[in-house]
Protein backbone atom coordinates (compact mmCIF):
# COMPACT_ATOMS: atom_id res chain seq x y z
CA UNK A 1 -148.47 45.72 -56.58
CA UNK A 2 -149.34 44.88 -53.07
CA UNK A 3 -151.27 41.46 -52.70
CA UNK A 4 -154.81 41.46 -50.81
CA UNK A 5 -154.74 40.05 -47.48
CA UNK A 6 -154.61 36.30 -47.15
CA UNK A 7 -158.05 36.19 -46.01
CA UNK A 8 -161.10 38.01 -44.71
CA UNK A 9 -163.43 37.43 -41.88
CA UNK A 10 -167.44 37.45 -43.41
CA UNK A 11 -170.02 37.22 -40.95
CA UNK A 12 -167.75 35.39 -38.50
CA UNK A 13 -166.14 32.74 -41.49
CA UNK A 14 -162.69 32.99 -43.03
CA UNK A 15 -162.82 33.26 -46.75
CA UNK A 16 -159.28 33.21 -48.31
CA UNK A 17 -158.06 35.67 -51.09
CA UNK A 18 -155.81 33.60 -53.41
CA UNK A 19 -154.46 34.75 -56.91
CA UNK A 20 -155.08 31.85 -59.90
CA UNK A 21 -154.28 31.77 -63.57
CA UNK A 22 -158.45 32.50 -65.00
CA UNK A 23 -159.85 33.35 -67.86
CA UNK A 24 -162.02 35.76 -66.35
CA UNK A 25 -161.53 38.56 -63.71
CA UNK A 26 -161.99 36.47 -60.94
CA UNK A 27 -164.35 33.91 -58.95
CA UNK A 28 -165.34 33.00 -55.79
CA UNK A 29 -165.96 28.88 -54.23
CA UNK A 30 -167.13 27.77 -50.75
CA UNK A 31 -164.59 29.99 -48.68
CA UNK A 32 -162.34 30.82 -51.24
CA UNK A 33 -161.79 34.58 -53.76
CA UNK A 34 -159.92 34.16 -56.54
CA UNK A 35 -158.59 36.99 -58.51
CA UNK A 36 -156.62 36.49 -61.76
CA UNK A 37 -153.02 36.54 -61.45
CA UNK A 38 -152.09 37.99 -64.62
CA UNK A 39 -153.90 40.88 -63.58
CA UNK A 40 -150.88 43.74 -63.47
CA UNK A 41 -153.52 46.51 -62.44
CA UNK A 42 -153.83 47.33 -58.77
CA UNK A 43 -157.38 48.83 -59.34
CA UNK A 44 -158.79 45.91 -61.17
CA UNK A 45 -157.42 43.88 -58.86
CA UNK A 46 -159.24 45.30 -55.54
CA UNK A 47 -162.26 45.96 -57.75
CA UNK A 48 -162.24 41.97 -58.75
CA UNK A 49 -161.67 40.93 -54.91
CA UNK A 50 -164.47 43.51 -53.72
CA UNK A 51 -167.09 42.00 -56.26
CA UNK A 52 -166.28 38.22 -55.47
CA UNK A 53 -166.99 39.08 -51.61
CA UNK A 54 -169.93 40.40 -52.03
CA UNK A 55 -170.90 37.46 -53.91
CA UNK A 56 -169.66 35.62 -50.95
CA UNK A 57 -172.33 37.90 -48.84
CA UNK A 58 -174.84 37.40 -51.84
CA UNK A 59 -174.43 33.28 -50.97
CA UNK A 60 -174.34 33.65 -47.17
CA UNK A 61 -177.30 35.68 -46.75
CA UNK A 62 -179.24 33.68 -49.62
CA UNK A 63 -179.65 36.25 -51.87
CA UNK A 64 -179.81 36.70 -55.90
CA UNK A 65 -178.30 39.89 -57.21
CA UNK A 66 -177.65 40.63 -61.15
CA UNK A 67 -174.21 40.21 -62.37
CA UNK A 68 -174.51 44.18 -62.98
CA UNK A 69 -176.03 44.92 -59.41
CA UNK A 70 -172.83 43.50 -58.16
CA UNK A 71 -170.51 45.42 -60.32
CA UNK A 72 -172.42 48.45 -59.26
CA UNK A 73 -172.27 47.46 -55.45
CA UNK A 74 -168.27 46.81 -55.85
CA UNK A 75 -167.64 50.36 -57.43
CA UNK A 76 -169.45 51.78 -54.75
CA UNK A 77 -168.29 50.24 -51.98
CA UNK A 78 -164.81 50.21 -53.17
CA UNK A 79 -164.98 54.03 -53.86
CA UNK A 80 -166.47 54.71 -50.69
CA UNK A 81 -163.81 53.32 -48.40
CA UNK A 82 -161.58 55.49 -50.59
CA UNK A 83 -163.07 58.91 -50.51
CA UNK A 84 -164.04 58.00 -46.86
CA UNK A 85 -160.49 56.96 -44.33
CA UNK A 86 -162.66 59.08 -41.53
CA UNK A 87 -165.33 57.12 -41.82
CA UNK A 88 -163.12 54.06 -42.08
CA UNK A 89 -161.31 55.07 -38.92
CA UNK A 90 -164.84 55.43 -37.08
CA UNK A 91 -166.31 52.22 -37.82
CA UNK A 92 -163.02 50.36 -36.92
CA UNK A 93 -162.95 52.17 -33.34
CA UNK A 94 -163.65 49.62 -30.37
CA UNK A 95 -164.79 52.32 -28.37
């Protein structure tokens, strides 16, 4: 499997993307995503690091989703860069 970058720019701050032995999916502290190591799956895994940063959004603009709203928003998002590398392409152009 190829490993997530080692961090992620948010709203101008780094927030690393580190792998840890969890009992759960994965988790995000002040600056840091954690997705669980013994994770083998490739999809789970960028699903799991998509969710904790937009909990890391959900913190740094003050917000309060559900639980399930994030799932929903980290499927969606996720499956939209997919379907999308056009769009991708556009909104990374500098000019």
């Amino acid at each position: 499997m190829t490993k997530p970058p080692e961090d992620v720019r948010l709203l101008g701050r780094v927030v690393r993307i580190r792998s840890a032995d969890l009992d759960v999916d994965g988790e995000c502290t002040d600056g840091t995503v954690y997705y669980n190591s013994e994770d083998e799956n490739p999809d789970n895994v960028r699903d799991t690091v998509v969710h904790e940063l937009i909990h890391h959004y959900e913190t740094m603009l003050g917000l309060r989703f559900k639980e399930q709203q994030v799932r929903q928003l980290a499927v969606c998002v996720l499956q939209m860069i997919r379907d999308n590398p056009k769009l991708i392409a556009w909104l990374q152009a500098t000019n």
